[in-house]
C-alpha atoms as a PDB file:
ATOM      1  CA  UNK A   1     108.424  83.466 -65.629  1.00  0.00           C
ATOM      2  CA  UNK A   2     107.716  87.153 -65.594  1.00  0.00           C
ATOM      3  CA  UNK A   3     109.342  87.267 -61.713  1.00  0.00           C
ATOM      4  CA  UNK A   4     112.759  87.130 -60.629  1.00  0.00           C
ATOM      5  CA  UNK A   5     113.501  86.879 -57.101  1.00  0.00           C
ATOM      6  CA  UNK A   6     117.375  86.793 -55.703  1.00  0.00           C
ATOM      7  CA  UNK A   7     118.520  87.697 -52.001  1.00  0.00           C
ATOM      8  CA  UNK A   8     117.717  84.201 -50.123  1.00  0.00           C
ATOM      9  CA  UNK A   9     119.801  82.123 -48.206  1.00  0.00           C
ATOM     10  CA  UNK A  10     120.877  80.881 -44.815  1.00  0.00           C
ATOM     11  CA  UNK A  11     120.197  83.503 -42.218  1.00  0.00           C
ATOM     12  CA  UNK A  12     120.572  83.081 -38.135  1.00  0.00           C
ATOM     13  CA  UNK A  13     117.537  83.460 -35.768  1.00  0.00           C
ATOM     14  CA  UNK A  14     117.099  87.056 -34.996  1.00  0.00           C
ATOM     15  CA  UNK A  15     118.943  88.260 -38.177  1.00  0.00           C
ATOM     16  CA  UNK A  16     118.320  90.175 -41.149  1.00  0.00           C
ATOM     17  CA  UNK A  17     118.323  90.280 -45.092  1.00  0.00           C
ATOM     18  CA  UNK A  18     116.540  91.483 -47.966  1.00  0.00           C
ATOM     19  CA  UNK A  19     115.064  90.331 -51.014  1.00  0.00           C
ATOM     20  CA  UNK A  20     115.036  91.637 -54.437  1.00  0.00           C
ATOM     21  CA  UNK A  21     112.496  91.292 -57.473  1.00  0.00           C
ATOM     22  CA  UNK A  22     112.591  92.255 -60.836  1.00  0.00           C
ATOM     23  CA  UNK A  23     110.536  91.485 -64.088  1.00  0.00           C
ATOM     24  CA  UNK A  24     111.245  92.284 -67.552  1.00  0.00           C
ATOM     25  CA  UNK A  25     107.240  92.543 -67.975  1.00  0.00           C
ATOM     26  CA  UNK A  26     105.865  93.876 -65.302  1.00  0.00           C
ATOM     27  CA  UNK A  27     106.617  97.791 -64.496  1.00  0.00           C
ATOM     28  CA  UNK A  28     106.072  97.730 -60.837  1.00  0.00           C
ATOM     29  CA  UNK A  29     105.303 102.216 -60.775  1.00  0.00           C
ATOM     30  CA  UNK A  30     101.882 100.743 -62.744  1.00  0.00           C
ATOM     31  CA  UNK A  31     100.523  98.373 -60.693  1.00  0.00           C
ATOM     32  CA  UNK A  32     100.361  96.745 -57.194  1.00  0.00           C
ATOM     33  CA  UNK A  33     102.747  93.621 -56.197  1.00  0.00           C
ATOM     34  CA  UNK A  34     103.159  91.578 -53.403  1.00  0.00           C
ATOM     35  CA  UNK A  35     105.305  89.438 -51.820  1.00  0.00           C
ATOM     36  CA  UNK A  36     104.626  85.409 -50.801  1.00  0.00           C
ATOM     37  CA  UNK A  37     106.108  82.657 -49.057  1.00  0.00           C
ATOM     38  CA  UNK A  38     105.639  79.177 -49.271  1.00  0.00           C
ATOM     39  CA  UNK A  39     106.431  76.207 -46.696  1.00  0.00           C
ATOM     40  CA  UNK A  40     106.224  72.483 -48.058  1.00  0.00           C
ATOM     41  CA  UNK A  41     102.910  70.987 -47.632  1.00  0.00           C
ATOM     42  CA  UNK A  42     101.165  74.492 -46.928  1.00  0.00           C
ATOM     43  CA  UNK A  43     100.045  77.654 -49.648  1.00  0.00           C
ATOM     44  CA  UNK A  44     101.416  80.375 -50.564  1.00  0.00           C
ATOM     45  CA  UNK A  45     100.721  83.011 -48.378  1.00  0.00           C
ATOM     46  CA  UNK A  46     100.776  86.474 -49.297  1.00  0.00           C
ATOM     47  CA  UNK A  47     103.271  88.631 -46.939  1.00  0.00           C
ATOM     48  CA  UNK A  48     103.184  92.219 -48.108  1.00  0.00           C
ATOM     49  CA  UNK A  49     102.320  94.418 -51.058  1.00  0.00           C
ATOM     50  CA  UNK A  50     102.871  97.602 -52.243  1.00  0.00           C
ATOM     51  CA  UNK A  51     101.170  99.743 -54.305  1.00  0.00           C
ATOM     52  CA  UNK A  52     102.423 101.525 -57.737  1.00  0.00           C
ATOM     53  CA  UNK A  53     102.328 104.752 -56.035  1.00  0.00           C
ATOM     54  CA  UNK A  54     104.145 103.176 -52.738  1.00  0.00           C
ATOM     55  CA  UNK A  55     101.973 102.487 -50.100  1.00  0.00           C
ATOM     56  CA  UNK A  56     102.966  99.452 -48.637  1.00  0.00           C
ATOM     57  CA  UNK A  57     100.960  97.056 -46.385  1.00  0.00           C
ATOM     58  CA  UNK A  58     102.319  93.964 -44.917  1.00  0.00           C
ATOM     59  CA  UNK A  59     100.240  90.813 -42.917  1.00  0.00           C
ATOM     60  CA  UNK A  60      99.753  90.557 -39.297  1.00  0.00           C
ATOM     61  CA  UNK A  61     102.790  87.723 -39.334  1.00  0.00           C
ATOM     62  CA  UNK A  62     105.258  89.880 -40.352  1.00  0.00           C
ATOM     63  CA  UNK A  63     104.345  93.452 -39.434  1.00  0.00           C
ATOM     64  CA  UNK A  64     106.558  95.273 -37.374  1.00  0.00           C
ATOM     65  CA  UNK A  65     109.643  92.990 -38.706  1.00  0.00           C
ATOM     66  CA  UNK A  66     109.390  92.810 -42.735  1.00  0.00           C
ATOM     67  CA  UNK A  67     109.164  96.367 -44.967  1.00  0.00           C
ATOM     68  CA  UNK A  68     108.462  96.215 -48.397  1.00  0.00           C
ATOM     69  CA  UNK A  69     109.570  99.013 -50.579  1.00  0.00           C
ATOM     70  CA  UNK A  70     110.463  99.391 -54.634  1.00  0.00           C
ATOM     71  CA  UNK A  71     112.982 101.319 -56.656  1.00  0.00           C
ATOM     72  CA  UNK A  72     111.048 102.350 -59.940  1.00  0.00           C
ATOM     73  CA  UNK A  73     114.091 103.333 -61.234  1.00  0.00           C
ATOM     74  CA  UNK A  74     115.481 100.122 -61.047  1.00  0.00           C
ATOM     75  CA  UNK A  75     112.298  98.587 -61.822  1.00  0.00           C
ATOM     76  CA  UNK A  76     113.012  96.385 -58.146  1.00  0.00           C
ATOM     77  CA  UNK A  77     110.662  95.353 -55.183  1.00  0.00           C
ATOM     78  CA  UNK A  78     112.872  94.682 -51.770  1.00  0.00           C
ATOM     79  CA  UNK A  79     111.747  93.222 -49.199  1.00  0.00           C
ATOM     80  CA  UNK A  80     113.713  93.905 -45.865  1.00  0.00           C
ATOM     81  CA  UNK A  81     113.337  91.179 -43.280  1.00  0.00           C
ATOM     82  CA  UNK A  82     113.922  92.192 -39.717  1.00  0.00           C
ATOM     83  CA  UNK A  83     114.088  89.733 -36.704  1.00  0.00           C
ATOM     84  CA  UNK A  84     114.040  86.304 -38.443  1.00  0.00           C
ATOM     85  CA  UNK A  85     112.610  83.101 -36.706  1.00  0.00           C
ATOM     86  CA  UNK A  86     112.649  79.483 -38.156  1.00  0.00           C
ATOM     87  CA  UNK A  87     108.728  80.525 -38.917  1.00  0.00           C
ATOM     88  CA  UNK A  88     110.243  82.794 -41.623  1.00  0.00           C
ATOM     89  CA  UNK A  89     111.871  79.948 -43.144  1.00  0.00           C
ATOM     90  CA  UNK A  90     110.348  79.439 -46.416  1.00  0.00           C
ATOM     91  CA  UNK A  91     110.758  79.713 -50.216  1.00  0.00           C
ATOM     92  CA  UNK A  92     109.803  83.799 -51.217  1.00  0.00           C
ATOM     93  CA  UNK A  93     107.935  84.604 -54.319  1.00  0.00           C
ATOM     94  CA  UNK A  94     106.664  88.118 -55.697  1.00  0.00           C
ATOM     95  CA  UNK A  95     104.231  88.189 -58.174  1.00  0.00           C
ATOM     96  CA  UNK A  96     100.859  90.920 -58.546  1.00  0.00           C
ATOM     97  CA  UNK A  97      99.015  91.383 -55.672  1.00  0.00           C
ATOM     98  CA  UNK A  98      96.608  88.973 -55.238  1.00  0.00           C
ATOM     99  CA  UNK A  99      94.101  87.603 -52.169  1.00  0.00           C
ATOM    100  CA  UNK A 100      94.476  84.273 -53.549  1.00  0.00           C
ATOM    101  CA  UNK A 101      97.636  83.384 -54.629  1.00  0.00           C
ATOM    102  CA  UNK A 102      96.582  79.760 -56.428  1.00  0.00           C
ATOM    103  CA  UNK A 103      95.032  82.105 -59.148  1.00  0.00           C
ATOM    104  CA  UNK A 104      98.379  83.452 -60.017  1.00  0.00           C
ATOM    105  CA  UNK A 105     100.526  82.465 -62.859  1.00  0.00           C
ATOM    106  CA  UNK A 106     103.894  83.348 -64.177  1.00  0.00           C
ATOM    107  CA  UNK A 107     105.376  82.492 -60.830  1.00  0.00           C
ATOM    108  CA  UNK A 108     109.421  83.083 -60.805  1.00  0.00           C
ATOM    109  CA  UNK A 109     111.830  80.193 -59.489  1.00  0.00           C
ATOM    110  CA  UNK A 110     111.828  81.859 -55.868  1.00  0.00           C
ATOM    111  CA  UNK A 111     114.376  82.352 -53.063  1.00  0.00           C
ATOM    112  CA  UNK A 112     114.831  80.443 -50.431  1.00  0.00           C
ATOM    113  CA  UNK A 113     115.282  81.874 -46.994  1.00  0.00           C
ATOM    114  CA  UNK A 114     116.706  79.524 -43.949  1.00  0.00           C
ATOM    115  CA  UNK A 115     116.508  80.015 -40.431  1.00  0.00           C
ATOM    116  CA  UNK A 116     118.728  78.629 -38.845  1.00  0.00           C
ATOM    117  CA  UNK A 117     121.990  78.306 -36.111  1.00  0.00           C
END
């Protein structure tokens, strides 16, 4: 896997956390790379992205509550999630940007975040 993602876990309704992703391959200040999420029995959805020269952009579904930013320095794409529901409950993946996330590969293990009380 050329992702690592780390910062999941159990998180109340209404809550916050953030995720982290590195890579050993992929130098994030070059290119463009997104965050997914992925619910049993749907696809993985693509969340936000952010470009190598840090514009960020994030989906209707989580815009206004999730910010994606990167430390190039630390070679590390966050994702700060803002205002959690159990619809944010899901396993979260970052990988290159992509429309169509089945056409990815390299995929990292994931982090799963839980909504819950």
């Amino acid at each position: 896997a050329w992702f690592a993602e780390s910062g999941g876990g159990l998180v109340q309704p209404g809550g916050s956390g953030r995720l982290s992703c590195t890579s050993s391959q992929v130098i994030f200040s070059r290119t463009t790379t997104g965050w997914y999420r992925q619910v049993p029995g749907k696809e993985r959805e693509l969340i936000a992205h952010i470009t190598g020269d840090d514009r960020p952009h994030s989906a209707d579904s989580v815009k206004g509550r999730f910010v994606i930013s990167k430390d190039n320095a630390k070679n590390t794409v966050y994702l700060q999630m803002n205002m959690l529901d159990s619809n944010d409950t899901a396993t979260y993946y970052c990988n290159y940007f992509g429309d169509l996330p089945r056409y990815l590969h390299n995929w990292g293990q994931g982090t799963l975040i839980t909504v819950s009380s």
